[in-house]
Each structure stands twice: as structure tokens, then as C-alpha cells.
Protein backbone atom coordinates (compact mmCIF):
# COMPACT_ATOMS: atom_id res chain seq x y z
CA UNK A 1 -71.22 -24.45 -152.25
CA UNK A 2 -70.75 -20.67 -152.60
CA UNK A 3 -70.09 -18.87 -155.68
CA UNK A 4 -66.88 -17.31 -156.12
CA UNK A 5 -66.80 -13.97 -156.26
CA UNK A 6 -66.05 -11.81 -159.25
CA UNK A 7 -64.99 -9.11 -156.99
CA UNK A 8 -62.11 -10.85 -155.72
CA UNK A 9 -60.71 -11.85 -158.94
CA UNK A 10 -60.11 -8.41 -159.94
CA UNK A 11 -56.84 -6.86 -159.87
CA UNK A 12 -56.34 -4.10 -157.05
CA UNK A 13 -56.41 -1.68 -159.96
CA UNK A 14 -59.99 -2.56 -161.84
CA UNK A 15 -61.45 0.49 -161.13
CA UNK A 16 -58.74 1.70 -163.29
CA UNK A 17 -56.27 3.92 -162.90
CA UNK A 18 -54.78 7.87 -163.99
CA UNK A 19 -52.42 8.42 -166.06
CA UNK A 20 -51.66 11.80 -168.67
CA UNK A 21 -47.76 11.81 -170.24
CA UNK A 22 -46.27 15.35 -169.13
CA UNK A 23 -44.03 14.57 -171.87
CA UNK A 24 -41.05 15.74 -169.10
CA UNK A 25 -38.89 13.01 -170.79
CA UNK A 26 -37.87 11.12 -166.82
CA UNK A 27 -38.97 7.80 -168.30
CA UNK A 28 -36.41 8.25 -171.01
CA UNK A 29 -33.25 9.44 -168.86
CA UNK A 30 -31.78 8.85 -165.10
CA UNK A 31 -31.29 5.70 -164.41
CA UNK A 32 -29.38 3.23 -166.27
CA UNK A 33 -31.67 0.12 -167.64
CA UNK A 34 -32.60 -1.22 -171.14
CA UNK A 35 -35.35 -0.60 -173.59
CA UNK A 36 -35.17 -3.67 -175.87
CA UNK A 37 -36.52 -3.55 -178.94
CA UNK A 38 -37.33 -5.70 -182.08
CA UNK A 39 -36.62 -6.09 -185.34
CA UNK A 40 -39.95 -4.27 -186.47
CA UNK A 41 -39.07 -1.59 -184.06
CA UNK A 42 -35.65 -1.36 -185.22
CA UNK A 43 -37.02 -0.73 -188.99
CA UNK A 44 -39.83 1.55 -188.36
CA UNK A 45 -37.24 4.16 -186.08
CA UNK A 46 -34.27 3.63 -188.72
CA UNK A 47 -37.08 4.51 -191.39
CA UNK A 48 -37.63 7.60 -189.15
CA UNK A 49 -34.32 9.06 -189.06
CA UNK A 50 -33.54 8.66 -192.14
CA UNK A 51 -31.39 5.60 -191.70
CA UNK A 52 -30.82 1.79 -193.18
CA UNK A 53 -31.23 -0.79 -190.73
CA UNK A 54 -27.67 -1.28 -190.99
CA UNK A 55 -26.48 2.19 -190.42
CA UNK A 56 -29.25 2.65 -186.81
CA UNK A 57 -28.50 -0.51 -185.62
CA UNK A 58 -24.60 0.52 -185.75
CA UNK A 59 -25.74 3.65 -184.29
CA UNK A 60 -27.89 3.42 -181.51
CA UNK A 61 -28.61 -0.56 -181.01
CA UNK A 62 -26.47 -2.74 -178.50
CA UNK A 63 -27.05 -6.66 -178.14
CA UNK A 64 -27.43 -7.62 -174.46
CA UNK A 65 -27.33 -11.82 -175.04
CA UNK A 66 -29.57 -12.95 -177.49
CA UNK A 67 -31.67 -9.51 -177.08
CA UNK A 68 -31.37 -5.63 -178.11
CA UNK A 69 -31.72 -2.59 -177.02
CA UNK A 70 -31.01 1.10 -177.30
CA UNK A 71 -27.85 2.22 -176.55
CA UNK A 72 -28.18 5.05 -173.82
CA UNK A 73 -25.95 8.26 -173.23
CA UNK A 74 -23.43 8.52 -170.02
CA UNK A 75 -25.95 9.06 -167.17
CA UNK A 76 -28.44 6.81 -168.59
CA UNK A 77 -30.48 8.68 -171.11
CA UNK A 78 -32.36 7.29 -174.07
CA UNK A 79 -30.27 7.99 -177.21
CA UNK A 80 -33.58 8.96 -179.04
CA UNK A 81 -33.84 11.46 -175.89
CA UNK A 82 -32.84 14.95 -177.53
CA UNK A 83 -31.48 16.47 -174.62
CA UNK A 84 -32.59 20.21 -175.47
CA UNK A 85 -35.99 19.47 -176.14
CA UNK A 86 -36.67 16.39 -173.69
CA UNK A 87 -38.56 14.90 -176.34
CA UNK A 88 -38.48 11.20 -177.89
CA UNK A 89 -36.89 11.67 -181.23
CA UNK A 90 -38.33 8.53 -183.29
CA UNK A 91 -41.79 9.39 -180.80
CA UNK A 92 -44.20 8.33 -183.55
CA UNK A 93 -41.76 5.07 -183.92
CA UNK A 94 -41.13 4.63 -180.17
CA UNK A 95 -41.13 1.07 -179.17
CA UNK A 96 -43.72 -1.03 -177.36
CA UNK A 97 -42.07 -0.66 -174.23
CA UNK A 98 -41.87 2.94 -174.40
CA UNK A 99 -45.77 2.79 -175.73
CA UNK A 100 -47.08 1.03 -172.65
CA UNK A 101 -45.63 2.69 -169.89
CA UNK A 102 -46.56 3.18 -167.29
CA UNK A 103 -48.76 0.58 -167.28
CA UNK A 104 -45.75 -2.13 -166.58
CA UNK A 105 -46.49 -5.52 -165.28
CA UNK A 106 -43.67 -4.39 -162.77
CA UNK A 107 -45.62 -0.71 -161.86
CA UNK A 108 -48.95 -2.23 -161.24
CA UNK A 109 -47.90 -5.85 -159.29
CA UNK A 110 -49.09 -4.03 -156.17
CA UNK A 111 -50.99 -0.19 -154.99
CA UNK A 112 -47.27 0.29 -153.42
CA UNK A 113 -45.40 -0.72 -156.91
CA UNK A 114 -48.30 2.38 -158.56
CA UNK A 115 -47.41 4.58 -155.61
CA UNK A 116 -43.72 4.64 -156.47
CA UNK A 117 -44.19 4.47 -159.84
CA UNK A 118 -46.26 8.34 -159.00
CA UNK A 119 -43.67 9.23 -157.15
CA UNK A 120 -40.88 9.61 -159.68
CA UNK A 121 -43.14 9.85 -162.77
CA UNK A 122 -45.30 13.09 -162.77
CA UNK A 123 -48.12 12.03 -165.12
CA UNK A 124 -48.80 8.85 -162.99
CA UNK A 125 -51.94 9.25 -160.69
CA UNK A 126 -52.85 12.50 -162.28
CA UNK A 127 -55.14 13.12 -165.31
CA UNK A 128 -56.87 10.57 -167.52
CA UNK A 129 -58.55 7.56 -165.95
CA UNK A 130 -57.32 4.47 -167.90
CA UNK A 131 -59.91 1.80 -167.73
CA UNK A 132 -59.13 -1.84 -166.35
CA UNK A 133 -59.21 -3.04 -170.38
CA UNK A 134 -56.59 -0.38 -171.40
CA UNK A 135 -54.33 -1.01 -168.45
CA UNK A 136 -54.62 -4.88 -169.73
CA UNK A 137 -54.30 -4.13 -173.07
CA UNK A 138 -50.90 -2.10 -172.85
CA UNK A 139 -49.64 -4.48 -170.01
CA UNK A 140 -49.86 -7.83 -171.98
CA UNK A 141 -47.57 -5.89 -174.57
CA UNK A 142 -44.80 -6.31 -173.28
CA UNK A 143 -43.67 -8.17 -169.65
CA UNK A 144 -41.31 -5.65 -168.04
């Protein structure tokens, strides 16, 4: 009987893959779509700006079912997005799924899910190689 190969049990990815945020803020805007969040993340970014639980979750938190999320703007940007700077306004608080992009169970199913995530996200492709264990790491986060 022939032993299996290792090779073949790899994801299409294991030689890892690039990745370096431009920090151009398209992840956070465009598109309208959800970035749920939990109660941990909903403390440490109220402790961020400033706010009770109460008073951010009034704020910028909507409940979608038994889950939440941050509300967005009209035209489908983050509400943490400031929209003269581009930058994540609770970024040192930012949520997991936020945290782990772009390595998404949903942007690395398949080399044509990675090649569309690179087209629309500027970073992707380019820059750092992430190794197979990083990519893992961050994708097992959160299932998105």
C-alpha cells in the first residue's frame, strides 16, 4: 500500500502567501456587509473612545439576529472609518475580523478566491510573505 502523500494534503497556499496593509482603508468602506463583533470587542473599542459599553453600543453597534455588528455609514463604510484620514479609529481595538484579513477562510478557499481578493485589495499579493502557520493562525480566528 502506498503512503499518502504529505504534499497533497497541503492547502494550495502552503508555500504561503504576500500580504503588507497599505492602510488605504478599502477593506473598511464600499460595499455594504457586516463586521460582527463580540462582547470583548465591544468593551475594548468603547474603552478606546472614551465610551461606556452602553453609550458605543447605542452608538455604533446594530444586532443582526442573535449577532452584532458595526453599524456602517450610507455607502457602506465602517463607522470607525474616519473618512478624512482613511484610518481605523479604535485600530489598536479593531476586531478579530478586521485583525485577520485578508487571510479569510472565504479569500483563500481557492488561488481564484486570492486572485480576486488582489484585485480589489492593494496590499494582497504584494509585500510580506505570510507563512502557511500565520495564514492558519489568523484564518481559524474567525470563519468569514
Amino acid at each position: 500500500m502506498a503512503k499518502p502523500d504529505p504534499q497533497k494534503s497541503l492547502p494550495w497556499y502552503h508555500a504561503g502567501l504576500q500580504f503588507t496593509c497599505t492602510a488605504c482603508g478599502d477593506c473598511c468602506s464600499g460595499e455594504s456587509g457586516y463586521i460582527w463583533v463580540n462582547k470583548a470587542e465591544i468593551e475594548a473599542m468603547a474603552e478606546q473612545c472614551g465610551l461606556s459599553v452602553e453609550e458605543f453600543e447605542s452608538k455604533y453597534i446594530e444586532t443582526v439576529g442573535v449577532r452584532k455588528t458595526l453599524t456602517e455609514r450610507p455607502g457602506g463604510d465602517c463607522v470607525m472609518l474616519d473618512a478624512q484620514t482613511r484610518k481605523c479609529s479604535v485600530y489598536e481595538a479593531r476586531p478579530r475580523q478586521c485583525r485577520t484579513w485578508p487571510f479569510w477562510d472565504s479569500t483563500v478557499r481557492s488561488q481564484k478566491a486570492w486572485a480576486e481578493t488582489c484585485a480589489v485589495c492593494p496590499g494582497s499579493g504584494k509585500g510580506k510573505l505570510h507563512s502557511l502557520e500565520e495564514i492558519e493562525e489568523r484564518r481559524k480566528v474567525i470563519r468569514i
